[in-house]
N, C-alpha and C. Protein backbone atom coordinates (compact mmCIF):
# COMPACT_ATOMS: atom_id res chain seq x y z
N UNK A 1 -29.64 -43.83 72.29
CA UNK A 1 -28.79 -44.95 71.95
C UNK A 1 -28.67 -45.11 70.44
N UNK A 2 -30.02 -45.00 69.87
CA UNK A 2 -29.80 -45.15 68.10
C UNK A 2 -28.72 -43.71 67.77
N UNK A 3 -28.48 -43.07 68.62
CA UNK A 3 -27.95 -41.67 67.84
C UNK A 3 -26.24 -42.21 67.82
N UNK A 4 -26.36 -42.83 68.82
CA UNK A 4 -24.49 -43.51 68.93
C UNK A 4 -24.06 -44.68 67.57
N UNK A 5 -24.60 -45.28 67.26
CA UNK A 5 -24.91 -46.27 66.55
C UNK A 5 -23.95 -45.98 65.42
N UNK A 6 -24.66 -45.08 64.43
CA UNK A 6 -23.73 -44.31 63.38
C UNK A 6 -22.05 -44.08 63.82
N UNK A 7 -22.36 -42.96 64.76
CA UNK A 7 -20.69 -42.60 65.28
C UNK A 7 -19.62 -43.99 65.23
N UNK A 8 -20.55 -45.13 65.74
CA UNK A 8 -19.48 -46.13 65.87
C UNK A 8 -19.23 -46.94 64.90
N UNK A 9 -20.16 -46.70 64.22
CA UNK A 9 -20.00 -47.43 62.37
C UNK A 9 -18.68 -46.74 61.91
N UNK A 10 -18.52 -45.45 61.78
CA UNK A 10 -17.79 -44.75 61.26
C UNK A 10 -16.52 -44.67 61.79
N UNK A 11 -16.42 -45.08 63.27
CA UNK A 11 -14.88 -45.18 63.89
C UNK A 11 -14.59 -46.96 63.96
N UNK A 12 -15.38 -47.91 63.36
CA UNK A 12 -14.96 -48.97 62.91
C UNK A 12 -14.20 -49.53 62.02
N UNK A 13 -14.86 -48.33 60.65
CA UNK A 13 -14.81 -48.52 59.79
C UNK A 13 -13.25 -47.52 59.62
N UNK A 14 -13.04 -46.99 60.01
CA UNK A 14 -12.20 -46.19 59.53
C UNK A 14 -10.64 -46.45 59.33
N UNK A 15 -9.98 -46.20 58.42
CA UNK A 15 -8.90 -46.10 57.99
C UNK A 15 -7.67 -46.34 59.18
N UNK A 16 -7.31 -47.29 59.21
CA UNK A 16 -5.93 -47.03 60.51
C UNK A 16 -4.89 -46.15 60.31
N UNK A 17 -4.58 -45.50 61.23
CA UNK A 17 -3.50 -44.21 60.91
C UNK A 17 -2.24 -44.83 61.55
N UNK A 18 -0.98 -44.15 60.75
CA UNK A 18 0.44 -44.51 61.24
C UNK A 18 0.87 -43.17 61.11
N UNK A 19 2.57 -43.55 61.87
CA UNK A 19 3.56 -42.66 62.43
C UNK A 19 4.65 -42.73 61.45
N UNK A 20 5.06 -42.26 60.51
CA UNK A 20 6.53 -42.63 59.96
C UNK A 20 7.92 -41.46 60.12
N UNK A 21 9.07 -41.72 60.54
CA UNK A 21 9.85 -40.91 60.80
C UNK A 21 10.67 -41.09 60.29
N UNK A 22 11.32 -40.40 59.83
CA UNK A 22 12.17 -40.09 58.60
C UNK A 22 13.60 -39.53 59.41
N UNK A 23 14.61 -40.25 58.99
CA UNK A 23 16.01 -39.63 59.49
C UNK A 23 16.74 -38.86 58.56
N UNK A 24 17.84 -38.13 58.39
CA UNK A 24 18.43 -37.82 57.50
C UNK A 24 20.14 -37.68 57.48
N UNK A 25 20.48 -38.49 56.93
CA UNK A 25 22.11 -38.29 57.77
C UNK A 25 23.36 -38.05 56.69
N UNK A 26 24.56 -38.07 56.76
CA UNK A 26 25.52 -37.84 55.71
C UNK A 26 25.11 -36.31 54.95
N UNK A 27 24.78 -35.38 55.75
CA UNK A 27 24.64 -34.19 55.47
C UNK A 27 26.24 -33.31 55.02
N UNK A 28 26.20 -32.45 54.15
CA UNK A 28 27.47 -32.25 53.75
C UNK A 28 27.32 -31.00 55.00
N UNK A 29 26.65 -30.19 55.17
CA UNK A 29 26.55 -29.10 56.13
C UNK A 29 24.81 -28.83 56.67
N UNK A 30 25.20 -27.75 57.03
CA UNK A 30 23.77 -27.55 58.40
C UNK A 30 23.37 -26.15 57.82
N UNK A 31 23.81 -25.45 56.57
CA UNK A 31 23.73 -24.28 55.90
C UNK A 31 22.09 -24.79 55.12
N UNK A 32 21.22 -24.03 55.16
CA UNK A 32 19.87 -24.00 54.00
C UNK A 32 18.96 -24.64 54.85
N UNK A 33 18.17 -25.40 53.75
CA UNK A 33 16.86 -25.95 54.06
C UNK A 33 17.14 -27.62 53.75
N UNK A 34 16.07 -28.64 54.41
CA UNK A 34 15.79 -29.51 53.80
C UNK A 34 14.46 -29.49 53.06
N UNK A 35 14.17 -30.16 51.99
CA UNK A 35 13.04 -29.64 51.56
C UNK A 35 12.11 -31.30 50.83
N UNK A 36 11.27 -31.72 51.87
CA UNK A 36 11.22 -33.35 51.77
C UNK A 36 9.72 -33.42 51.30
N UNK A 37 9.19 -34.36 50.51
CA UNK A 37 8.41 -34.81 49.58
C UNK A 37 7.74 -36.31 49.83
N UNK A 38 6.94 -36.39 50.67
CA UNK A 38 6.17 -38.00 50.65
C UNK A 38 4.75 -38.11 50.37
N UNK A 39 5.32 -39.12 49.59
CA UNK A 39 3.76 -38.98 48.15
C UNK A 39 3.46 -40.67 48.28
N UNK A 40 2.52 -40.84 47.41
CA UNK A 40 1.93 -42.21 47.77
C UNK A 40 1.48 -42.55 46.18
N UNK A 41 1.94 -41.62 45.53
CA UNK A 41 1.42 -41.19 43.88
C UNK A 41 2.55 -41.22 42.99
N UNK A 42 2.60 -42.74 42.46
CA UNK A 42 3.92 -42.65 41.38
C UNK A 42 4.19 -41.19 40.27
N UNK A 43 3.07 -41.19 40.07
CA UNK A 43 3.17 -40.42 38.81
C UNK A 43 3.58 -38.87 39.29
N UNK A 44 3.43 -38.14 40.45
CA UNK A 44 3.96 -37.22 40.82
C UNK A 44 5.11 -37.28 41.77
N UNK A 45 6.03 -38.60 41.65
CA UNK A 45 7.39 -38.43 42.50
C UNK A 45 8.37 -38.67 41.15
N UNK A 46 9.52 -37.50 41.74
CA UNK A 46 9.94 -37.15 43.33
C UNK A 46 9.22 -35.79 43.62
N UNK A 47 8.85 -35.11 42.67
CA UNK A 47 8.33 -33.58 42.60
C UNK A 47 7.37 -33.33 43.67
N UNK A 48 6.30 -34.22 43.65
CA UNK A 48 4.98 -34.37 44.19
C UNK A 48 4.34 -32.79 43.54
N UNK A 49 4.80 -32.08 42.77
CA UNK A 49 4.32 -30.73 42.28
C UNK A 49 2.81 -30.95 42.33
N UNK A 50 2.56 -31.98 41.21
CA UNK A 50 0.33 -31.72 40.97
C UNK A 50 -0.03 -33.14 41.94
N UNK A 51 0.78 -33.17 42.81
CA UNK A 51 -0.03 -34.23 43.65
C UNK A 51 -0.79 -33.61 45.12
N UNK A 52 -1.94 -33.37 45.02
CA UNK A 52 -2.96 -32.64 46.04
C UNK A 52 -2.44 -33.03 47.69
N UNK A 53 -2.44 -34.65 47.88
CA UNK A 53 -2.39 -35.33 48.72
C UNK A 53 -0.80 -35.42 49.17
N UNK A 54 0.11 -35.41 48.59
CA UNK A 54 1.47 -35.18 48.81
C UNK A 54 1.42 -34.16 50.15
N UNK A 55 2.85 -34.37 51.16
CA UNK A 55 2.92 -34.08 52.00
C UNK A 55 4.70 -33.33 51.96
N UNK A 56 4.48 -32.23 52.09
CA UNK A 56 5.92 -31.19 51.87
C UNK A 56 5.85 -30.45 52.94
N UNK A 57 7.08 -30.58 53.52
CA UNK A 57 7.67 -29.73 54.09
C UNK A 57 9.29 -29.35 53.72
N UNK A 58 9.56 -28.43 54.63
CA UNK A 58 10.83 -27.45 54.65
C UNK A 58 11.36 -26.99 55.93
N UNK A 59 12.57 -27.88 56.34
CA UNK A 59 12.73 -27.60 57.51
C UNK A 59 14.88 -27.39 57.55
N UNK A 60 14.47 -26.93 58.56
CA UNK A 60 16.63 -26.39 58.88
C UNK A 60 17.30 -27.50 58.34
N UNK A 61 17.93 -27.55 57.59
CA UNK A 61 19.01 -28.60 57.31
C UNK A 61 19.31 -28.91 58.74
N UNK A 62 19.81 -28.20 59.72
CA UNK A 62 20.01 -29.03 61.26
C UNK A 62 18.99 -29.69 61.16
N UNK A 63 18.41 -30.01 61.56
CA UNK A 63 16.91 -31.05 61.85
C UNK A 63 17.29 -32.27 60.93
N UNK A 64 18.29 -32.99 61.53
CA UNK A 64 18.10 -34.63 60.50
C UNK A 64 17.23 -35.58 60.98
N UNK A 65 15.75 -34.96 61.03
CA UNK A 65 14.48 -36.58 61.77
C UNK A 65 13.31 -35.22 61.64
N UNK A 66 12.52 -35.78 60.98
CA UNK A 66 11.27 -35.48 60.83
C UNK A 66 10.10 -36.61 61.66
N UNK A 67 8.85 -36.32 61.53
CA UNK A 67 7.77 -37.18 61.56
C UNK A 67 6.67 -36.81 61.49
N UNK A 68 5.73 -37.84 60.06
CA UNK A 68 4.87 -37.42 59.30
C UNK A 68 3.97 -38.21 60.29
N UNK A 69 3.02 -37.89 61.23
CA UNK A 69 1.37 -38.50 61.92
C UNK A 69 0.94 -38.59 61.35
N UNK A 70 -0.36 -39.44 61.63
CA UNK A 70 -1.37 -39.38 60.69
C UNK A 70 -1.96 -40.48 59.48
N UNK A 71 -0.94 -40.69 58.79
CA UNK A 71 -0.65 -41.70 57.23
C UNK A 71 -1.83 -42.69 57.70
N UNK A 72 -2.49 -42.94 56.26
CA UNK A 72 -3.50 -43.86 55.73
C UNK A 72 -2.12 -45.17 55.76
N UNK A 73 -2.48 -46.33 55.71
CA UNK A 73 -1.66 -47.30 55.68
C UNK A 73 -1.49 -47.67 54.21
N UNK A 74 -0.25 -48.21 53.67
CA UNK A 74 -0.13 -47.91 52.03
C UNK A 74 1.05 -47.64 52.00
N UNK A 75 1.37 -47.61 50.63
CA UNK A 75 3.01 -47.54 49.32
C UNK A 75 3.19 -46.23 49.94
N UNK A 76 4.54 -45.61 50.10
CA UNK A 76 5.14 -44.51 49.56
C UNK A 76 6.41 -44.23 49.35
N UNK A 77 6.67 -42.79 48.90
CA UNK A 77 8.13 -42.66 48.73
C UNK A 77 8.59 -41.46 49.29
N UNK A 78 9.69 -41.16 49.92
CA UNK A 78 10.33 -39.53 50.34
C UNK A 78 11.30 -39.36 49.07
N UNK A 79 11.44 -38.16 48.97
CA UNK A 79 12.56 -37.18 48.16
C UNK A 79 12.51 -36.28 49.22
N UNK A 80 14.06 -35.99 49.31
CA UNK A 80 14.77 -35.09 50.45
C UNK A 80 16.16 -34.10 49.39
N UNK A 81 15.80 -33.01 49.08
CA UNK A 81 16.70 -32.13 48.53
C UNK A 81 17.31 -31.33 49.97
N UNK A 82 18.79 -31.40 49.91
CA UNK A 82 19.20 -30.19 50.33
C UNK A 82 19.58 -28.96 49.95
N UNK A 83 18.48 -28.13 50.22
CA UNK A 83 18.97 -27.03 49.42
C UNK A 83 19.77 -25.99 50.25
N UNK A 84 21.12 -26.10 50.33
CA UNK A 84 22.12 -24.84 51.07
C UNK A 84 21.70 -23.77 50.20
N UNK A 85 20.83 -23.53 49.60
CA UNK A 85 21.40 -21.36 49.51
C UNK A 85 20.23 -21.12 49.47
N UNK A 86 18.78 -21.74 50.01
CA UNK A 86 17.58 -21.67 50.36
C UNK A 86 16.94 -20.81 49.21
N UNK A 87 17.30 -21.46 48.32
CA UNK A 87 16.63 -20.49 46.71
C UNK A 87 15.30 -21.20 46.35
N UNK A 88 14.82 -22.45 47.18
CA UNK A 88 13.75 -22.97 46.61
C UNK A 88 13.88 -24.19 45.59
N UNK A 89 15.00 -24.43 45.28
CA UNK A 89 15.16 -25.47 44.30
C UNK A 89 15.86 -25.81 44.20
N UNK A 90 16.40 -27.19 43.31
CA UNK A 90 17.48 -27.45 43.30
C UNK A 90 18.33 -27.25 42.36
N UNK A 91 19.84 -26.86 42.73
CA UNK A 91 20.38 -26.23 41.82
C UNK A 91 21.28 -27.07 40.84
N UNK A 92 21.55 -27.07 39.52
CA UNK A 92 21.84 -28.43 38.67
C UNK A 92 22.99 -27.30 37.98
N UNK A 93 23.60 -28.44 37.33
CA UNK A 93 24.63 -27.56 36.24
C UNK A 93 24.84 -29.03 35.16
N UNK A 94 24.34 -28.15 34.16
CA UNK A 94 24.17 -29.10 32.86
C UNK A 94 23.45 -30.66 33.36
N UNK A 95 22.46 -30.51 34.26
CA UNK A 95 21.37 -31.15 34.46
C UNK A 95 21.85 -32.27 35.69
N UNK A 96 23.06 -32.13 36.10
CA UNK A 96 23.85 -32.88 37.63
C UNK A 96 23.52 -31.53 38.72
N UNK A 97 23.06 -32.75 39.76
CA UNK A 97 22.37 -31.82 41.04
C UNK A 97 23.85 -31.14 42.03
N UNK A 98 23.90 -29.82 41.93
CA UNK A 98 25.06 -29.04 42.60
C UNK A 98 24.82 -29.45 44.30
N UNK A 99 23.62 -29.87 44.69
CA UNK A 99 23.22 -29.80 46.22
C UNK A 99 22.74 -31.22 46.07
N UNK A 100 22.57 -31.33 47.56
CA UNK A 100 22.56 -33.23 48.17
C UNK A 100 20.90 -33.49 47.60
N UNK A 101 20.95 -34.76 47.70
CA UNK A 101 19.44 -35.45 47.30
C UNK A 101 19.55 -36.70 48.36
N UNK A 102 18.65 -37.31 48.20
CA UNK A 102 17.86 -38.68 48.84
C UNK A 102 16.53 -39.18 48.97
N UNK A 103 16.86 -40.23 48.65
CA UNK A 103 15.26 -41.16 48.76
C UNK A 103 14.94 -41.75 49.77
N UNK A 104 13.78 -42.52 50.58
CA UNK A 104 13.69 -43.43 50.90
C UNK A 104 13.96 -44.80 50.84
N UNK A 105 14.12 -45.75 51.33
CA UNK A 105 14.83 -46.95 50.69
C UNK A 105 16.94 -46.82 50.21
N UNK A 106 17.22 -45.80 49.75
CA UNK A 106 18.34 -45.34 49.11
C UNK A 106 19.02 -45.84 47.86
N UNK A 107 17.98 -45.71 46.88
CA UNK A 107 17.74 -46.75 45.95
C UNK A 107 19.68 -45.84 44.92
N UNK A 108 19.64 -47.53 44.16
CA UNK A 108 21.31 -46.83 43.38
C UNK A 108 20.88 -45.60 42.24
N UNK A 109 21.43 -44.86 42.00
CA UNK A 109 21.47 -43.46 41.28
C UNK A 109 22.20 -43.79 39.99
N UNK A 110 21.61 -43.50 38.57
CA UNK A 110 21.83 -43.71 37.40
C UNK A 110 21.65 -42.35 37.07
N UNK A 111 21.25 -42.07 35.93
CA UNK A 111 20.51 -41.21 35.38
C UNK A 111 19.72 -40.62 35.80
N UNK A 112 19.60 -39.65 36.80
CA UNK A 112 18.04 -39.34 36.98
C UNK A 112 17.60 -39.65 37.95
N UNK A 113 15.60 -39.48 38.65
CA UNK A 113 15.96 -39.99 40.09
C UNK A 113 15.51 -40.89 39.40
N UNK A 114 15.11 -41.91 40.89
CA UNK A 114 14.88 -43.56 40.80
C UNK A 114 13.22 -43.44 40.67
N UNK A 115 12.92 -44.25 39.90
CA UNK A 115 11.39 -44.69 39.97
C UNK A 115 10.75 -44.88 41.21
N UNK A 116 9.81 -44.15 41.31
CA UNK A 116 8.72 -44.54 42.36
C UNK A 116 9.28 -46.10 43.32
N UNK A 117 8.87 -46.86 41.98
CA UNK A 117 9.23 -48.67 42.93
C UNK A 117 10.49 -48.57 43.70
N UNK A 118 11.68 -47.91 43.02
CA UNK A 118 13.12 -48.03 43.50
C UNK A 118 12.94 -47.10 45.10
N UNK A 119 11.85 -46.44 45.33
CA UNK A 119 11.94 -45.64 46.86
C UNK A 119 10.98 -46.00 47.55
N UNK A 120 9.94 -47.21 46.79
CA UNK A 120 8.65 -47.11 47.78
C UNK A 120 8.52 -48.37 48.77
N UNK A 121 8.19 -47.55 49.85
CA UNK A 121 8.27 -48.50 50.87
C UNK A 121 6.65 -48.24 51.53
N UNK A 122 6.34 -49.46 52.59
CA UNK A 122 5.16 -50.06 52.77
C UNK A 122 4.91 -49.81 53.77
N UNK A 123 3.86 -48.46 54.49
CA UNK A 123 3.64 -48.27 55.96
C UNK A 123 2.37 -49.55 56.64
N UNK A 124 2.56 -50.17 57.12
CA UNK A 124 1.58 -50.85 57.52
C UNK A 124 1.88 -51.09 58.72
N UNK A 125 2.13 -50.73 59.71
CA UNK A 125 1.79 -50.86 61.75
C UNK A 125 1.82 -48.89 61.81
N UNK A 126 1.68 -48.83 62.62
CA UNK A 126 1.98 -47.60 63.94
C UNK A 126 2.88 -46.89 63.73
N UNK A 127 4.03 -47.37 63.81
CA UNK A 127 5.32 -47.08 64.17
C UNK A 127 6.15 -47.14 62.32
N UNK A 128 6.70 -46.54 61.98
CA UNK A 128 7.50 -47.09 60.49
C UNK A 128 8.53 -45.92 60.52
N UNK A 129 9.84 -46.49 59.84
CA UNK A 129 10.87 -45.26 59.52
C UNK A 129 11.56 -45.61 58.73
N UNK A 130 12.29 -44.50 58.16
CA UNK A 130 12.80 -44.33 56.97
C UNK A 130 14.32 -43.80 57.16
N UNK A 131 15.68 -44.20 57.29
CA UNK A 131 16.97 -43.43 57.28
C UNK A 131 17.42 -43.10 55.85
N UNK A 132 17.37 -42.00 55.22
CA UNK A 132 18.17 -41.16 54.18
C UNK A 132 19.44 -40.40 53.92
N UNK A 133 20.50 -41.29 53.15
CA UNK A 133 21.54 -40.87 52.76
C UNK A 133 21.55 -39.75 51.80
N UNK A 134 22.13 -38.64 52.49
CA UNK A 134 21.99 -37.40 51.11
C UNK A 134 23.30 -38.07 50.17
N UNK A 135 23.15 -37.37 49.18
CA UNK A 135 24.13 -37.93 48.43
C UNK A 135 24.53 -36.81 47.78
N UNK A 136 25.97 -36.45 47.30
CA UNK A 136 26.17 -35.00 46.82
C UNK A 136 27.45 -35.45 45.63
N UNK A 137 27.18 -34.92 44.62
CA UNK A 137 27.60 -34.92 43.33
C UNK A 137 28.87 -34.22 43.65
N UNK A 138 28.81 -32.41 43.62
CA UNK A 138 29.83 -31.49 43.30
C UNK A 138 30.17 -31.00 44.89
């Protein structure tokens, strides 16, 4: 009986996990990859490049709905590039994105992407989702 004791300290104590699903719609085509980014770490979005804990995937541009299991409850943000010519990146011309983008939230587009705050949204139950407007420049 003392050996159970511990085990149940530790599933008391533990972190509640959520579901968040992510839509993606206003796709210009079904050509490439999507290539999506949810971070919980201002300082590495939208890139999430040196963020350890960041969560990336790459999936068919067909596929508009993902879903990330799992999530600690807490801030975050998605970045969703479409990349049609599946080169890995996104392709710019004189620093305007040639292929679609989107955030979470769908925060307004200035200069640049939007700050962390302008995409971050708050998982706290079970269940949470996110619908993303790509948005395409050229």
């Amino acid at each position: 009986m003392a050996a159970l004791l511990p085990a149940a300290a530790l599933v008391l104590g533990a972190a509640p996990i959520a579901r968040l699903d992510v839509g993606v719609d206003h796709m210009r085509s079904a050509k490439g990859l999507l290539r999506v980014c949810l971070t919980a770490d201002p300082d590495n979005f939208p890139a999430c490049v040196d963020d350890a804990d960041a969560i990336t995937r790459n999936v068919p541009a067909s596929a508009h709905a993902m879903r990330f299991e799992g999530l600690p409850l807490g801030n975050y943000a998605v970045a969703v590039i479409h990349d049609e010519n599946s080169n890995a990146k996104l392709d710019t011309f004189a620093g305007v994105p040639r292929e679609g983008f989107g955030f979470s939230r769908n925060p307004v587009i200035r200069f640049g992407p939007p700050r962390f705050a302008a995409a971050r949204f708050t998982v706290t139950s079970d269940a949470n989702q996110q619908q993303i407007t790509m948005r395409y420049i050229f």
